[in-house]
N, C-alpha and C. Protein backbone atom coordinates (compact mmCIF):
# COMPACT_ATOMS: atom_id res chain seq x y z
N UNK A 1 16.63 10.48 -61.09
CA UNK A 1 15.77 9.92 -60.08
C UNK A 1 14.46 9.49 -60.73
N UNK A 2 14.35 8.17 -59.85
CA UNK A 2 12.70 7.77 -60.76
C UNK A 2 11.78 7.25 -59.61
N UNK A 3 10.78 7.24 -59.84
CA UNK A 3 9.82 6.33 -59.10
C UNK A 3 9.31 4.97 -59.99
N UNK A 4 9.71 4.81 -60.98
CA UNK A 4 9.85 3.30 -61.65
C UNK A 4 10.75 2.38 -61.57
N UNK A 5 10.18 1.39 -59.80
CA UNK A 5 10.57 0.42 -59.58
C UNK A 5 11.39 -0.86 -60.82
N UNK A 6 10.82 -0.92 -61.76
CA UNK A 6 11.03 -1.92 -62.77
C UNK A 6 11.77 -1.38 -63.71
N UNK A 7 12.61 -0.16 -63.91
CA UNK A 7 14.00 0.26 -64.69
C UNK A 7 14.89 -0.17 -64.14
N UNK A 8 14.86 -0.43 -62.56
CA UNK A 8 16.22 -0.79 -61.83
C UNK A 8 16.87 -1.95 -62.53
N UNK A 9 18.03 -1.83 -62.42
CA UNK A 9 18.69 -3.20 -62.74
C UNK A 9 19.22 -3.64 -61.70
N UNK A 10 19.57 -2.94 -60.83
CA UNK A 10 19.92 -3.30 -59.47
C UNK A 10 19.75 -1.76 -58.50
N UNK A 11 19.80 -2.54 -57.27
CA UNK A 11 18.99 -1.11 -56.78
C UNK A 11 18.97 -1.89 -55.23
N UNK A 12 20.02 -0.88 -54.15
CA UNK A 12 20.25 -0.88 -52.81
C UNK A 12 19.51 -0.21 -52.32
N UNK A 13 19.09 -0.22 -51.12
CA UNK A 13 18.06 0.48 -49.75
C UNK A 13 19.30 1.73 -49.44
N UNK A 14 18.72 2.91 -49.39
CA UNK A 14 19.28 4.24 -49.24
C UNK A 14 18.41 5.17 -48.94
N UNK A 15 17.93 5.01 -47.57
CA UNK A 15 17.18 6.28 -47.24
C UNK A 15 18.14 7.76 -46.90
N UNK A 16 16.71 8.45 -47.13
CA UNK A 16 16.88 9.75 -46.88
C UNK A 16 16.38 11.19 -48.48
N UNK A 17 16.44 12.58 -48.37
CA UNK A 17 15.94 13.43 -48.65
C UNK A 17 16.15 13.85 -49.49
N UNK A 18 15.45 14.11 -50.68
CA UNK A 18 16.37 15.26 -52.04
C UNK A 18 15.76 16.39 -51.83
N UNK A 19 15.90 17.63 -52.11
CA UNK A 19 15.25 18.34 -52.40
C UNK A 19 15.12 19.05 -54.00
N UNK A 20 13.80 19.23 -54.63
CA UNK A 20 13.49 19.11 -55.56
C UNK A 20 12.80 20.99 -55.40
N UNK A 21 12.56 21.49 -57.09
CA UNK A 21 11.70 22.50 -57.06
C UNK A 21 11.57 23.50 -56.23
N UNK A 22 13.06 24.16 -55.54
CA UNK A 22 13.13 24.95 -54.06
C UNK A 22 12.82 24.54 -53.07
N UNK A 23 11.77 24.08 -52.69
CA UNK A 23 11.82 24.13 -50.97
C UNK A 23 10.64 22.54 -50.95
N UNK A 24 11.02 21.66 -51.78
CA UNK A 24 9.93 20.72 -51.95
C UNK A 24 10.80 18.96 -51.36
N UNK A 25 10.73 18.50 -50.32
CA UNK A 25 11.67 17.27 -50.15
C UNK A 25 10.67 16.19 -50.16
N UNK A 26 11.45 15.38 -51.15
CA UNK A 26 10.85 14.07 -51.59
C UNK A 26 11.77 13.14 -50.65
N UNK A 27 11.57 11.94 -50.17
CA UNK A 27 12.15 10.46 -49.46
C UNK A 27 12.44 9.72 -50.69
N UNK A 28 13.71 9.43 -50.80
CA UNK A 28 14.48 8.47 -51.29
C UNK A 28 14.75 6.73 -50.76
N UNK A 29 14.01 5.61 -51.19
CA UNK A 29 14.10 4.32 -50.49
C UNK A 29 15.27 3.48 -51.10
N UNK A 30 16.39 4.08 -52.42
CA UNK A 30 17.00 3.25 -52.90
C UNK A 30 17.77 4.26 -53.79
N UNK A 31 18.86 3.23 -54.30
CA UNK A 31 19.82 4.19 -55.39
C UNK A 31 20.36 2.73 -55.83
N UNK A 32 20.64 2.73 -57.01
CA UNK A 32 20.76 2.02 -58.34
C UNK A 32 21.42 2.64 -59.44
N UNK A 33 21.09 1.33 -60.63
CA UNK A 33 21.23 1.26 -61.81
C UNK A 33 20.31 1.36 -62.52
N UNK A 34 19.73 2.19 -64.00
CA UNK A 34 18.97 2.31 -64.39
C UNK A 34 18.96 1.44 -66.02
N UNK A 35 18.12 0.94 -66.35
CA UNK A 35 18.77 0.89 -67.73
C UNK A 35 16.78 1.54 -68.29
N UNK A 36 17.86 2.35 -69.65
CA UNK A 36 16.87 2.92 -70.67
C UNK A 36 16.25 2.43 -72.32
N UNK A 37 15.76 2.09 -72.68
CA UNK A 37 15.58 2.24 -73.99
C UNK A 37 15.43 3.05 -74.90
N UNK A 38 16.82 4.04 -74.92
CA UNK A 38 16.37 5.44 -75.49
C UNK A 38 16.30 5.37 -77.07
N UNK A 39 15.78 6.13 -77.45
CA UNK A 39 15.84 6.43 -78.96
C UNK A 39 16.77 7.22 -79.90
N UNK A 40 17.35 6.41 -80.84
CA UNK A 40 17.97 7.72 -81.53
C UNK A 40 17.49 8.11 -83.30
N UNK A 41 18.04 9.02 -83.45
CA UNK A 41 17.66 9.82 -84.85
C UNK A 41 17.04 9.05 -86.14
N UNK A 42 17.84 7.90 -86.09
CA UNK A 42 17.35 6.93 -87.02
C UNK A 42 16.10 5.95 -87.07
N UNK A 43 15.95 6.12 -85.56
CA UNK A 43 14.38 5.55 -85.05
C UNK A 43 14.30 3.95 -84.26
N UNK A 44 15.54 3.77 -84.55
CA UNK A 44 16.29 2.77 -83.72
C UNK A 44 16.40 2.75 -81.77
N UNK A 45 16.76 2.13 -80.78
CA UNK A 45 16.92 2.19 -79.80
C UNK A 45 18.40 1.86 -79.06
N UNK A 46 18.40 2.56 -77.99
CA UNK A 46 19.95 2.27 -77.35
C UNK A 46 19.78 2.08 -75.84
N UNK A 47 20.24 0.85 -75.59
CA UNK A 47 19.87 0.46 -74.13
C UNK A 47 21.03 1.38 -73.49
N UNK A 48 20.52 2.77 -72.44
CA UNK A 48 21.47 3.43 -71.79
C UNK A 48 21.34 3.04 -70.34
N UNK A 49 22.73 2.96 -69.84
CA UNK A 49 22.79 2.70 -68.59
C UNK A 49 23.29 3.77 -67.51
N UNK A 50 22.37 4.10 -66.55
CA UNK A 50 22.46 5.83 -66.01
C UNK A 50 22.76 4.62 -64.33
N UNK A 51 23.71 5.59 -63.88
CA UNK A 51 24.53 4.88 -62.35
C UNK A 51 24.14 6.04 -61.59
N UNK A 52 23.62 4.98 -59.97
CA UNK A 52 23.51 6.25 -59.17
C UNK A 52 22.29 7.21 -59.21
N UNK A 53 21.26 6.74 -59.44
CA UNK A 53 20.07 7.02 -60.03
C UNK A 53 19.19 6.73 -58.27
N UNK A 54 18.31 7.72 -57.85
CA UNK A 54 17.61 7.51 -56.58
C UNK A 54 16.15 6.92 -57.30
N UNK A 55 15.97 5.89 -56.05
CA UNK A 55 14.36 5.31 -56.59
C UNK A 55 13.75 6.40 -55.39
N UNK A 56 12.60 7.26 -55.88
CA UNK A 56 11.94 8.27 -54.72
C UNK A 56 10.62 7.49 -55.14
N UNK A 57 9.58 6.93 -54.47
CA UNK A 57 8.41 6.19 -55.22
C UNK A 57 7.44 7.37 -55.29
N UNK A 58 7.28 8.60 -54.56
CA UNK A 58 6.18 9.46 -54.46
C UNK A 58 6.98 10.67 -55.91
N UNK A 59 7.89 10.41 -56.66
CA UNK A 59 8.09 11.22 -57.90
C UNK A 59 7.17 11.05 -58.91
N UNK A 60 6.74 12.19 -58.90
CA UNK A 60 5.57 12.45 -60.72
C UNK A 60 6.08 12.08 -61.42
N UNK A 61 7.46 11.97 -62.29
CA UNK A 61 8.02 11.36 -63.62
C UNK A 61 9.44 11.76 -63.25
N UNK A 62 9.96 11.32 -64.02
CA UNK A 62 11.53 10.77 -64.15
C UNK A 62 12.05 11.69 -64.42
N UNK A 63 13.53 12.27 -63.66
CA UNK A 63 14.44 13.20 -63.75
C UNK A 63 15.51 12.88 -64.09
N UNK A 64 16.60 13.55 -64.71
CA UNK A 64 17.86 13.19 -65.24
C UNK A 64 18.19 14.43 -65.08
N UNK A 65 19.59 14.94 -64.18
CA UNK A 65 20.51 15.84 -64.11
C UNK A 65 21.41 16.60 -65.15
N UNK A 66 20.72 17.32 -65.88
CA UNK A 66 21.19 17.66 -66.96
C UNK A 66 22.95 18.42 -66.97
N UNK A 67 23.00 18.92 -65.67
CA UNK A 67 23.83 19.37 -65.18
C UNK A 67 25.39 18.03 -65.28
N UNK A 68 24.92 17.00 -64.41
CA UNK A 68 25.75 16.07 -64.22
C UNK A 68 26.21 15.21 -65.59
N UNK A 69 25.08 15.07 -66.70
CA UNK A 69 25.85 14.91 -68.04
C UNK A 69 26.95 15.53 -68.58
N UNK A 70 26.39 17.01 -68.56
CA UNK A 70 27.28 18.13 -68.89
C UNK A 70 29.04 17.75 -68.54
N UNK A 71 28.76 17.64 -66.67
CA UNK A 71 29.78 17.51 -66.21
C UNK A 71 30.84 16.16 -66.74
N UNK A 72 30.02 15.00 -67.46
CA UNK A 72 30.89 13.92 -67.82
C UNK A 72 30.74 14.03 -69.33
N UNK A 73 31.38 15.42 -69.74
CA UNK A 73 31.52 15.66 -71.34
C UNK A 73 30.52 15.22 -72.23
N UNK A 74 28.81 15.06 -71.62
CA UNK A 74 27.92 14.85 -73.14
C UNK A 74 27.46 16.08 -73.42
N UNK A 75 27.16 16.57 -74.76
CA UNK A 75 26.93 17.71 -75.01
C UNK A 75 25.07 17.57 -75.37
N UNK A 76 24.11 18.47 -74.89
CA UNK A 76 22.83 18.58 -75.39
C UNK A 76 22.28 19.84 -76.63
N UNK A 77 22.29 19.37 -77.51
CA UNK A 77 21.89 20.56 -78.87
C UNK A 77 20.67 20.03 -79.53
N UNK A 78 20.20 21.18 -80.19
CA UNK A 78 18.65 21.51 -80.47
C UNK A 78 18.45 21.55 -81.53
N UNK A 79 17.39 21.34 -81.74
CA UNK A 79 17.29 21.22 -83.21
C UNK A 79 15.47 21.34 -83.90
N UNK A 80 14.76 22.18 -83.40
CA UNK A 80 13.62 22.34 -83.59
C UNK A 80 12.52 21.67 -82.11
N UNK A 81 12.09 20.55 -82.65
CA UNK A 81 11.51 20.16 -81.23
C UNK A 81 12.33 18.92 -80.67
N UNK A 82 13.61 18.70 -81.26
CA UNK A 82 13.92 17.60 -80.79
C UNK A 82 15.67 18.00 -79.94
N UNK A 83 16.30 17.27 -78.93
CA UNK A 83 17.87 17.95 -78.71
C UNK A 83 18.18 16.69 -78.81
N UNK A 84 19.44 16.29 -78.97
CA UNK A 84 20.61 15.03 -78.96
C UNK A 84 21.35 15.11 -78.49
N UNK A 85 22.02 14.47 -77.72
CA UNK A 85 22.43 13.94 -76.40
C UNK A 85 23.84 13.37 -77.16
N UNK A 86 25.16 13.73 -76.76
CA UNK A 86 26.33 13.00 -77.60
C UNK A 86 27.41 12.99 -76.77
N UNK A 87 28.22 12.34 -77.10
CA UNK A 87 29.53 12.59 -76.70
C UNK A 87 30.39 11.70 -77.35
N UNK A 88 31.66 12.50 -77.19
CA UNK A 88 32.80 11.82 -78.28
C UNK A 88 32.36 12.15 -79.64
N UNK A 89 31.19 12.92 -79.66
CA UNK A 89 30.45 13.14 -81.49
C UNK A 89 29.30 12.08 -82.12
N UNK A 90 29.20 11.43 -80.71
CA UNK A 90 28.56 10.05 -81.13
C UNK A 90 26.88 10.60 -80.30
N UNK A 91 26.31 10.43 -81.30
CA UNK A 91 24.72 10.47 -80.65
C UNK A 91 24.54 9.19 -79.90
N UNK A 92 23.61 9.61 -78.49
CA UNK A 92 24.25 8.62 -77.34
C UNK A 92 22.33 8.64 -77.28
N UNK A 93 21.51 8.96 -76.95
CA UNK A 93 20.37 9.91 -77.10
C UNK A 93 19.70 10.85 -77.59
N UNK A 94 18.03 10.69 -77.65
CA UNK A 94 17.64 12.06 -78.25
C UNK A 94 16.84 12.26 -77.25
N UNK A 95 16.38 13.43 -77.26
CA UNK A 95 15.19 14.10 -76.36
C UNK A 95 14.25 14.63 -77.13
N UNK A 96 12.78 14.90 -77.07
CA UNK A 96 11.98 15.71 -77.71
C UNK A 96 11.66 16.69 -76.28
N UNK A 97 11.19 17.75 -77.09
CA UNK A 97 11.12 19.14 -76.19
C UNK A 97 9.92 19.31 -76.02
N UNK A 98 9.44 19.26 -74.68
CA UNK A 98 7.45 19.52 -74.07
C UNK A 98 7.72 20.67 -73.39
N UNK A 99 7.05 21.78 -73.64
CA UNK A 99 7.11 23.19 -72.86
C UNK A 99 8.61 23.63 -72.77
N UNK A 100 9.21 23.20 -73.75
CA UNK A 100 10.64 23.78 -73.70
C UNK A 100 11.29 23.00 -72.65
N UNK A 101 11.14 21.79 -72.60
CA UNK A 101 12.00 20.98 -71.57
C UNK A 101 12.69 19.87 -72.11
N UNK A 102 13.59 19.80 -71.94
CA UNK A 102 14.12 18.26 -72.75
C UNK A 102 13.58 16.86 -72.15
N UNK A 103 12.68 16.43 -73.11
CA UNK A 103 12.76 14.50 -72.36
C UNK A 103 13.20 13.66 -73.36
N UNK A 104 13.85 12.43 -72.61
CA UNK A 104 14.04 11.58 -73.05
C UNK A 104 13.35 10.75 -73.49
N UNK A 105 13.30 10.42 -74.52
CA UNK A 105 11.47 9.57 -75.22
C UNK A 105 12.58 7.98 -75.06
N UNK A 106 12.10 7.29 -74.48
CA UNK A 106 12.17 5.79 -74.30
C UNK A 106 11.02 4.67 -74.45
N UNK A 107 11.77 3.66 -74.93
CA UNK A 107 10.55 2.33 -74.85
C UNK A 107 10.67 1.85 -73.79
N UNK A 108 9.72 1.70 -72.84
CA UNK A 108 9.69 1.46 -71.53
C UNK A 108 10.10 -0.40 -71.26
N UNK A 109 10.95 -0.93 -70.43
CA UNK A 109 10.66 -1.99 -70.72
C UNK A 109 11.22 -2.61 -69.41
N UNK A 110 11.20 -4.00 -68.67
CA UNK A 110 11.08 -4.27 -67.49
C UNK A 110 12.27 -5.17 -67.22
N UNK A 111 13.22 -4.97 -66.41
CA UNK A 111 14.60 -5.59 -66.49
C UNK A 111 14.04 -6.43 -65.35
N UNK A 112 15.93 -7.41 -65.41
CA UNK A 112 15.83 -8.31 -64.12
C UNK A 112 16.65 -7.55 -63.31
N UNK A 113 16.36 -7.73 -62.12
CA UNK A 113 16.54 -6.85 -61.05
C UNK A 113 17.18 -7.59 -60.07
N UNK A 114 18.61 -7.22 -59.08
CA UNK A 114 18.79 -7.41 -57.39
C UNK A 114 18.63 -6.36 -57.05
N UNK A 115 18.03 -6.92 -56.02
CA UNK A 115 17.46 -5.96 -55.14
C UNK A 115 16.90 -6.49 -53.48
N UNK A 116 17.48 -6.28 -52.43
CA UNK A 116 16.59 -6.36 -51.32
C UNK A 116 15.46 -5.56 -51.03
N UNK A 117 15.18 -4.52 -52.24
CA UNK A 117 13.81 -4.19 -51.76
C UNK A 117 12.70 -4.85 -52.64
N UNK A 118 13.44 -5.86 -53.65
CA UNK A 118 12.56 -6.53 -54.41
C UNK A 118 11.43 -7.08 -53.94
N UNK A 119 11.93 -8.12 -52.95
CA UNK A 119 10.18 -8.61 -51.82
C UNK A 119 9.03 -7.32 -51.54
N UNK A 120 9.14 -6.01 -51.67
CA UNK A 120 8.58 -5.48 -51.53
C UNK A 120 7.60 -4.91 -52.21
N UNK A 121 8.16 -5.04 -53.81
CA UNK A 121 7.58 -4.30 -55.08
C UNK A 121 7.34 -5.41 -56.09
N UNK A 122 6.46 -5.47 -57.30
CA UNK A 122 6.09 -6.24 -58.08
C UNK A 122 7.24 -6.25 -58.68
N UNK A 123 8.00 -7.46 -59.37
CA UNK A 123 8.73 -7.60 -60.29
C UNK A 123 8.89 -8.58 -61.41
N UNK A 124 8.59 -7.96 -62.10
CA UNK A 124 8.90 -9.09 -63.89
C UNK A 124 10.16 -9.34 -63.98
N UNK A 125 10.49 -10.81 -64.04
CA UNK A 125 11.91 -10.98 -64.18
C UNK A 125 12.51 -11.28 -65.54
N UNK A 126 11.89 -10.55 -66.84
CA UNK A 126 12.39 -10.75 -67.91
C UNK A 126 12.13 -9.23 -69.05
N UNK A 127 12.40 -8.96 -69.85
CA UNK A 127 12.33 -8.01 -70.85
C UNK A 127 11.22 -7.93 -71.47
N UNK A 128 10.36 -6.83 -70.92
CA UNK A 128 9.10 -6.36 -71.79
C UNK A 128 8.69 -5.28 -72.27
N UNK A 129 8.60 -4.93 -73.37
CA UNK A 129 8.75 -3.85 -74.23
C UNK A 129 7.14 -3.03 -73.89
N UNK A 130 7.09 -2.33 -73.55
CA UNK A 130 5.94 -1.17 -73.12
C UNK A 130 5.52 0.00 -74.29
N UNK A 131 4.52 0.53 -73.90
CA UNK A 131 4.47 1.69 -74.49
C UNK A 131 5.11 2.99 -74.24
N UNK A 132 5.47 4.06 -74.69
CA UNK A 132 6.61 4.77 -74.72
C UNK A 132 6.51 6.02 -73.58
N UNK A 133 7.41 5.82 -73.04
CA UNK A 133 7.45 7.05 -71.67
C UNK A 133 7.99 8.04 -72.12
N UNK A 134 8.58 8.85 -70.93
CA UNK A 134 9.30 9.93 -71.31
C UNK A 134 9.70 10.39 -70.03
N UNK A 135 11.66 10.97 -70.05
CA UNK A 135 12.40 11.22 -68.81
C UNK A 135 12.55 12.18 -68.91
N UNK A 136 12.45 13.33 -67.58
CA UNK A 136 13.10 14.57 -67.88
C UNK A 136 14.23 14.70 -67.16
């Protein structure tokens, strides 16, 4: 789940509730396609594409279900401050570790988008490379 309108690659109107952090419910206005610019080991980038992703606009930073990877066979291992993200044996992602949490360090960058909630939100309709975020 993100509140960064401009990862969508496409992205339908889907209201309604997540609940986050025990007893904390955020509003959901959309669910999509995400695409990432993640990083891997070599220092290189890999455009990942995460399905099914909720746009919540009032989210502090970006979540990824560590759980639901798990469940589609990628494995997450550690390695000092950094974990890698694989499957099939193939590094797919890396994460660096803040307070013992895994994020995803990405180059942020601004896709073209459908969307009917597009009229609503600013949108760049071409590829622009940002300064570097980070997903948890």
């Amino acid at each position: 789940m993100t509140s960064e309108i401009e990862h969508f690659e496409h992205l339908e109107p889907c209201n309604g509730t997540i609940s986050v952090g025990g007893d904390s419910l955020l509003l959901s206005e959309g669910i999509g396609t995400v695409l990432l610019n993640a990083s891997l080991p070599d220092s290189s980038f890999h455009i990942l594409r995460l399905k099914s992703i909720l746009y919540i606009p009032s989210l502090c930073h970006s979540l990824v279900s560590w759980t639901m990877l798990s469940r589609k066979n990628y494995i997450l291992t550690a390695s000092g401050k950094f974990g890698f993200v694989s499957k099939g044996g193939c590094i797919v992602f890396m994460t660096q570790l803040r307070d013992n949490l895994p994020f995803i360090r990405e180059r942020k960058i601004t896709v073209p988008m459908e969307s009917s909630l597009v009229s609503a939100h600013t949108h760049t309709p071409h590829l622009i490379a940002k300064p570097y975020i980070y997903w948890h």
